[in-house]
PDB file of N, CA and C in Angstrom:
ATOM      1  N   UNK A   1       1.423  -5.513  -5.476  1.00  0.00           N
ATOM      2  CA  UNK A   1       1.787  -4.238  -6.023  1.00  0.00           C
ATOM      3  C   UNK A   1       3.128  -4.300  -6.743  1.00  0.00           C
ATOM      4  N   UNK A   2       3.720  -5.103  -6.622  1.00  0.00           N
ATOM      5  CA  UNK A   2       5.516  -5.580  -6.869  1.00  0.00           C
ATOM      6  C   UNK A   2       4.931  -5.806  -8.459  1.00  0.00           C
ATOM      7  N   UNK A   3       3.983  -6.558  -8.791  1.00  0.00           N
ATOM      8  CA  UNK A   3       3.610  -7.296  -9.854  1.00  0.00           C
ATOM      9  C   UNK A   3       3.913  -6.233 -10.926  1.00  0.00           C
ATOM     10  N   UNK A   4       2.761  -5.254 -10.646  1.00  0.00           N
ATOM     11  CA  UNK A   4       2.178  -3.805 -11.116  1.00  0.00           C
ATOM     12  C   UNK A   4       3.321  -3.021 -11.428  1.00  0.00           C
ATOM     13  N   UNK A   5       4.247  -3.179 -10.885  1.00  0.00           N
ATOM     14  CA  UNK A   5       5.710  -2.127 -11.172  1.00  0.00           C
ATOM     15  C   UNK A   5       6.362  -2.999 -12.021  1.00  0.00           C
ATOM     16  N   UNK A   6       6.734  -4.036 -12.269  1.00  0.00           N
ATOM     17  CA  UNK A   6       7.297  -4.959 -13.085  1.00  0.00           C
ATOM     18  C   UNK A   6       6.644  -4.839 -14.191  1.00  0.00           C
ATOM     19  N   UNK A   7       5.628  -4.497 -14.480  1.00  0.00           N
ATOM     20  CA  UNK A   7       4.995  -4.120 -15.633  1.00  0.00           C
ATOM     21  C   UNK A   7       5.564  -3.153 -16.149  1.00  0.00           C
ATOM     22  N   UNK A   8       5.675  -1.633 -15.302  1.00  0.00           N
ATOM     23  CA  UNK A   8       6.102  -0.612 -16.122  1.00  0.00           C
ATOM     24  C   UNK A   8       7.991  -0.772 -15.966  1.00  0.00           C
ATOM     25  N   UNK A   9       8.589  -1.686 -15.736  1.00  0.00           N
ATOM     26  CA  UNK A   9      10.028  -1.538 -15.598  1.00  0.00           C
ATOM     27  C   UNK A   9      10.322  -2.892 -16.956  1.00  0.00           C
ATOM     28  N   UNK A  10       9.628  -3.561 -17.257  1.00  0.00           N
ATOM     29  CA  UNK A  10       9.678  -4.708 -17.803  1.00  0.00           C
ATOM     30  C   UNK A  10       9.042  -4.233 -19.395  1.00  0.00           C
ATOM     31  N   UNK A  11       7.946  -3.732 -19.585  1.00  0.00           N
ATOM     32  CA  UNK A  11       7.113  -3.217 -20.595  1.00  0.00           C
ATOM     33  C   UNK A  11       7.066  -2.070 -20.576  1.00  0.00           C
ATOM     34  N   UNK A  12       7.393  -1.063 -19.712  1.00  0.00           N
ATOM     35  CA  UNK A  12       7.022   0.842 -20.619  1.00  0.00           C
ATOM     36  C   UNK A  12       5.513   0.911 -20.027  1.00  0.00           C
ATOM     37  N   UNK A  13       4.497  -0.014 -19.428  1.00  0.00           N
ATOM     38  CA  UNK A  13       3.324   0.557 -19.039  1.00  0.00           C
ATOM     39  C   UNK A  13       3.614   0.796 -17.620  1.00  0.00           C
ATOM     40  N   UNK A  14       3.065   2.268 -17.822  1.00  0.00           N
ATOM     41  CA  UNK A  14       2.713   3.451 -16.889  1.00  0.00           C
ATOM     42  C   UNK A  14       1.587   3.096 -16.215  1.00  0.00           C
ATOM     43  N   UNK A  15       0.517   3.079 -16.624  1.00  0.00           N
ATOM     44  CA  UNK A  15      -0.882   2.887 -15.857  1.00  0.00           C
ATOM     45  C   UNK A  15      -0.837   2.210 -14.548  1.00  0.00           C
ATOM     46  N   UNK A  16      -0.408   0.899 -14.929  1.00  0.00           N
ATOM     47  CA  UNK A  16      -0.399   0.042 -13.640  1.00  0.00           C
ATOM     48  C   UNK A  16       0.626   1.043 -12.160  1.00  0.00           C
ATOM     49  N   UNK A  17       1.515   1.244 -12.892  1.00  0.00           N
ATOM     50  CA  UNK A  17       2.177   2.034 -11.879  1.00  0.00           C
ATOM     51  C   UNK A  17       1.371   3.159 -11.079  1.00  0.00           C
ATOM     52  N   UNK A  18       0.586   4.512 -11.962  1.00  0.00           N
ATOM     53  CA  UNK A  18       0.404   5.056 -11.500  1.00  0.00           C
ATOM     54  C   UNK A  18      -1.012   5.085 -10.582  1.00  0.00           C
ATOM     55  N   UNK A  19      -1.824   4.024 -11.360  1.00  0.00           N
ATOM     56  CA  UNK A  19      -2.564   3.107  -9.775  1.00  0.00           C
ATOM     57  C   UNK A  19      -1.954   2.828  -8.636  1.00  0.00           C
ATOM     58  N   UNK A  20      -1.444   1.855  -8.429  1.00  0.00           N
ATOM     59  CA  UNK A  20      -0.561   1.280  -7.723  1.00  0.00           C
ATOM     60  C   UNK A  20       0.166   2.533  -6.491  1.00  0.00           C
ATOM     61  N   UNK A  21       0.377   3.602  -7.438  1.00  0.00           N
ATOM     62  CA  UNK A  21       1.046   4.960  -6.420  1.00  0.00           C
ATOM     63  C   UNK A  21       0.175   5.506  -5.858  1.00  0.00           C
ATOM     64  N   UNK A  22      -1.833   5.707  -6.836  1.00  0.00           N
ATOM     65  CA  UNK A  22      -2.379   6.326  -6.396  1.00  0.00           C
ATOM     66  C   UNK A  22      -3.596   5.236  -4.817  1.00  0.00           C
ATOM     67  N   UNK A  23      -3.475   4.197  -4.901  1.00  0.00           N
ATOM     68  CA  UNK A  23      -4.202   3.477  -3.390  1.00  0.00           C
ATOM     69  C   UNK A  23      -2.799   3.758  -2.731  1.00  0.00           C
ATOM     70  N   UNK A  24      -1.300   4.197  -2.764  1.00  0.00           N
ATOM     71  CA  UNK A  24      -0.800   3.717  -1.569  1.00  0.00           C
ATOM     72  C   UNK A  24      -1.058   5.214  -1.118  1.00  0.00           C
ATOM     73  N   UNK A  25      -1.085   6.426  -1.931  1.00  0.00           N
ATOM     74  CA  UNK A  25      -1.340   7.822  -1.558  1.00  0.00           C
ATOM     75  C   UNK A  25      -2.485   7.685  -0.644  1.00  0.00           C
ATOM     76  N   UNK A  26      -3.742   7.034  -1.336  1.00  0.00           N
ATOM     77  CA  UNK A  26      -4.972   7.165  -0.353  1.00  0.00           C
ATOM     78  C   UNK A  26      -4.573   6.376   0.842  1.00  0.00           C
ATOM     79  N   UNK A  27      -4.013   5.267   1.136  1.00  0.00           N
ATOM     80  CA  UNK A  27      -4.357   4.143   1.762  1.00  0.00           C
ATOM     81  C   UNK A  27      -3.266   5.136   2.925  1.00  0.00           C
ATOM     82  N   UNK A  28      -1.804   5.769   2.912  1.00  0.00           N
ATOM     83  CA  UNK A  28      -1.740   7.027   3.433  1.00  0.00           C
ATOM     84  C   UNK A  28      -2.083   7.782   4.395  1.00  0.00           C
ATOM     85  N   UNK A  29      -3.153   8.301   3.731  1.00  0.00           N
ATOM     86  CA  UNK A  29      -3.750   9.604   4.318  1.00  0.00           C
ATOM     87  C   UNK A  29      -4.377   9.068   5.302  1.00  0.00           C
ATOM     88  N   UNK A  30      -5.204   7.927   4.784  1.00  0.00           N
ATOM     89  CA  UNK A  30      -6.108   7.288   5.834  1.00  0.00           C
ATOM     90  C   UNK A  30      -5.612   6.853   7.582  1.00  0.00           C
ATOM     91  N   UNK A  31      -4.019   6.859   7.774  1.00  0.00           N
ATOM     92  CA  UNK A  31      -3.634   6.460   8.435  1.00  0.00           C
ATOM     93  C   UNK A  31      -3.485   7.816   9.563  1.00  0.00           C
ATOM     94  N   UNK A  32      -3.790   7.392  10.857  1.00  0.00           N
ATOM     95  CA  UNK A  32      -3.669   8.832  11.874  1.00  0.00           C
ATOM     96  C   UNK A  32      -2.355   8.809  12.385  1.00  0.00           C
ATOM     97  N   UNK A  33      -1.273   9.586  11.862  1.00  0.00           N
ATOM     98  CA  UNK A  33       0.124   9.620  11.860  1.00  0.00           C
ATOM     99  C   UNK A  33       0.513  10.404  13.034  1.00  0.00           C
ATOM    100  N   UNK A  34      -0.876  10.907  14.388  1.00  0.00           N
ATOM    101  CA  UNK A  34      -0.586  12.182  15.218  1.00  0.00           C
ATOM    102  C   UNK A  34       0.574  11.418  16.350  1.00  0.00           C
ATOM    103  N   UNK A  35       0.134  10.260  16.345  1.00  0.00           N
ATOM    104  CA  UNK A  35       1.277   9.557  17.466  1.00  0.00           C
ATOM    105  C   UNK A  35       2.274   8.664  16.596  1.00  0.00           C
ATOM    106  N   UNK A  36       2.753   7.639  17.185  1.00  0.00           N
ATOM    107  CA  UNK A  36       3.243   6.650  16.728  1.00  0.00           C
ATOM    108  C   UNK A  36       2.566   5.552  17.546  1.00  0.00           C
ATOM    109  N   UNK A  37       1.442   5.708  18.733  1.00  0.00           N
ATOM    110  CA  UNK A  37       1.023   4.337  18.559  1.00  0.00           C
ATOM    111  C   UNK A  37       0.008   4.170  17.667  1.00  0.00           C
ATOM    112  N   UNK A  38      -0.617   5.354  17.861  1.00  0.00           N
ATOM    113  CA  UNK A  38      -1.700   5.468  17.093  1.00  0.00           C
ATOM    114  C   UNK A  38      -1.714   4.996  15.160  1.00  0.00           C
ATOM    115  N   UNK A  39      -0.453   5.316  14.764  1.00  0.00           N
ATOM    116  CA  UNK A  39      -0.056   4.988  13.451  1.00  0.00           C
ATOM    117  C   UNK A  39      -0.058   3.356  13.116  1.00  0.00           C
ATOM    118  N   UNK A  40       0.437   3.230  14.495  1.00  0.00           N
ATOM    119  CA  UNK A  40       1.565   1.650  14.726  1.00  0.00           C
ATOM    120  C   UNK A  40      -0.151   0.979  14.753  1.00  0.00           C
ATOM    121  N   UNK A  41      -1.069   1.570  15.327  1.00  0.00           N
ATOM    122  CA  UNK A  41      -2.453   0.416  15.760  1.00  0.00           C
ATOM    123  C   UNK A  41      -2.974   0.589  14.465  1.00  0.00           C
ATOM    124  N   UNK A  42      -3.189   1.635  13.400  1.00  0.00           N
ATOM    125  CA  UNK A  42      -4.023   1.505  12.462  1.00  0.00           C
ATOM    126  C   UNK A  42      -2.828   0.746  11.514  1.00  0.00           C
ATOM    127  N   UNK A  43      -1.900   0.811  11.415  1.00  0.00           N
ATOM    128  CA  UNK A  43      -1.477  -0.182  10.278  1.00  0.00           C
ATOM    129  C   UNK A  43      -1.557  -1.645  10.706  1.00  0.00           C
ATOM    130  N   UNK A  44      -1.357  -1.786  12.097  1.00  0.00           N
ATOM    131  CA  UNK A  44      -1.776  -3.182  12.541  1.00  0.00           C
ATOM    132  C   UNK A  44      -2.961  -3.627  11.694  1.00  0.00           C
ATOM    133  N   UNK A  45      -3.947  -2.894  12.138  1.00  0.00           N
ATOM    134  CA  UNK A  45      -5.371  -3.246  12.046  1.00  0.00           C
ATOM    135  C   UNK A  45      -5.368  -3.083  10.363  1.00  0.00           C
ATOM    136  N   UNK A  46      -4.603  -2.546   9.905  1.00  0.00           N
ATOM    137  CA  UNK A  46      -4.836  -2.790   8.288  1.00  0.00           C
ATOM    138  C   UNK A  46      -4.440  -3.975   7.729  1.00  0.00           C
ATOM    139  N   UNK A  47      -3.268  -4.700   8.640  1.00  0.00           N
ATOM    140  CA  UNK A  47      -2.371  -5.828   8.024  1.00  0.00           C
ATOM    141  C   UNK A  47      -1.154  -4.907   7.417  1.00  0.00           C
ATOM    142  N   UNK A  48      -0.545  -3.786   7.588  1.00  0.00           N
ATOM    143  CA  UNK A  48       0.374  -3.179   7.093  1.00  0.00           C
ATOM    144  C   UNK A  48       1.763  -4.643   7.393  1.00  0.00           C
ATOM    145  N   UNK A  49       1.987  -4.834   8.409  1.00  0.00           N
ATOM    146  CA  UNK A  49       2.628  -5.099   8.948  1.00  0.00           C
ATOM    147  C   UNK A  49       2.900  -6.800   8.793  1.00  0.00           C
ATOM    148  N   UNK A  50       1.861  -7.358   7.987  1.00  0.00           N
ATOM    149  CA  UNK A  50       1.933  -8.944   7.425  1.00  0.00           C
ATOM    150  C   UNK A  50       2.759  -8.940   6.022  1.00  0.00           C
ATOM    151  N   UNK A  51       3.827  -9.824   6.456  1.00  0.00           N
ATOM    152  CA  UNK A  51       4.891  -9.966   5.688  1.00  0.00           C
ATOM    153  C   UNK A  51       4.790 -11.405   4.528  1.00  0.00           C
ATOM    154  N   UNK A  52       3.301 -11.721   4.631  1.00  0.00           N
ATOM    155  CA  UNK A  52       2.997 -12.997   3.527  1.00  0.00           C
ATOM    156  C   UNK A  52       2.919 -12.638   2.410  1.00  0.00           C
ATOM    157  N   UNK A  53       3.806 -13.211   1.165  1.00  0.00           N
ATOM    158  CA  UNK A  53       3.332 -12.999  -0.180  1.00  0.00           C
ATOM    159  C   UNK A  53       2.000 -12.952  -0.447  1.00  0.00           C
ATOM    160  N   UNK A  54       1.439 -13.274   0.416  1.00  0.00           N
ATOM    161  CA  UNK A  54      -0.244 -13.336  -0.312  1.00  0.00           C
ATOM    162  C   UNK A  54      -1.296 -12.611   0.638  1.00  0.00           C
ATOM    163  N   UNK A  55      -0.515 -11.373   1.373  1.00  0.00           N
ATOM    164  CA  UNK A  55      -0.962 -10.703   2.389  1.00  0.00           C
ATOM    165  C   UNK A  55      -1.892  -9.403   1.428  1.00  0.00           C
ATOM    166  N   UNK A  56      -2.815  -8.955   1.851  1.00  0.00           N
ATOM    167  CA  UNK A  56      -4.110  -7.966   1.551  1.00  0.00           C
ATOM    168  C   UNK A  56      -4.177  -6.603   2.795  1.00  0.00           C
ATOM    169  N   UNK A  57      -3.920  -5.327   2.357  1.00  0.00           N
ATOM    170  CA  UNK A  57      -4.420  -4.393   2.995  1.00  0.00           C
ATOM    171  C   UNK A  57      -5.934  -4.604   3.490  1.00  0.00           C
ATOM    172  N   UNK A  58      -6.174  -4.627   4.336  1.00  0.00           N
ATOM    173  CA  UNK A  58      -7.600  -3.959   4.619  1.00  0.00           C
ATOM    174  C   UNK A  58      -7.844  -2.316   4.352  1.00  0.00           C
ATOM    175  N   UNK A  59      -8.473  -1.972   3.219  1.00  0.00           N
ATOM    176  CA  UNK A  59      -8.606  -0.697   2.719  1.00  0.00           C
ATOM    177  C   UNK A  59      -9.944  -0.184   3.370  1.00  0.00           C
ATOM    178  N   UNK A  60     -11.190  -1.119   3.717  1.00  0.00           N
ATOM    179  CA  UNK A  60     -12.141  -0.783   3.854  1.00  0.00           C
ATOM    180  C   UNK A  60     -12.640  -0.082   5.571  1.00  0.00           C
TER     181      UNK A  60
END
């Protein structure tokens, strides 16, 4: 997603950015924010929390 913003800070394109804003909005909501373990287990389980350059949300 770092990539995608370097685009519009580097070149003037918008698009990539405002993708990029609109999965982290969804990806978000999806998360059950009523506790904090509960938050803390679904971002686990998403990979929120993997700090590898070549790390992938689980969106699905």
């Amino acid at each position: 997603m770092i990539r995608r913003n370097s685009a519009f800070s580097q070149n003037g394109h918008t698009d990539p950015l405002i993708r990029m804003l609109d999965v982290a909005q969804s990806y978000t909501r999806r998360i059950d924010w009523s506790t904090l373990e509960r938050a803390r287990a679904a971002l686990a389980t998403t990979n929120a929390f993997d700090g590898a350059a070549d790390a992938k949300l689980k969106l699905g």
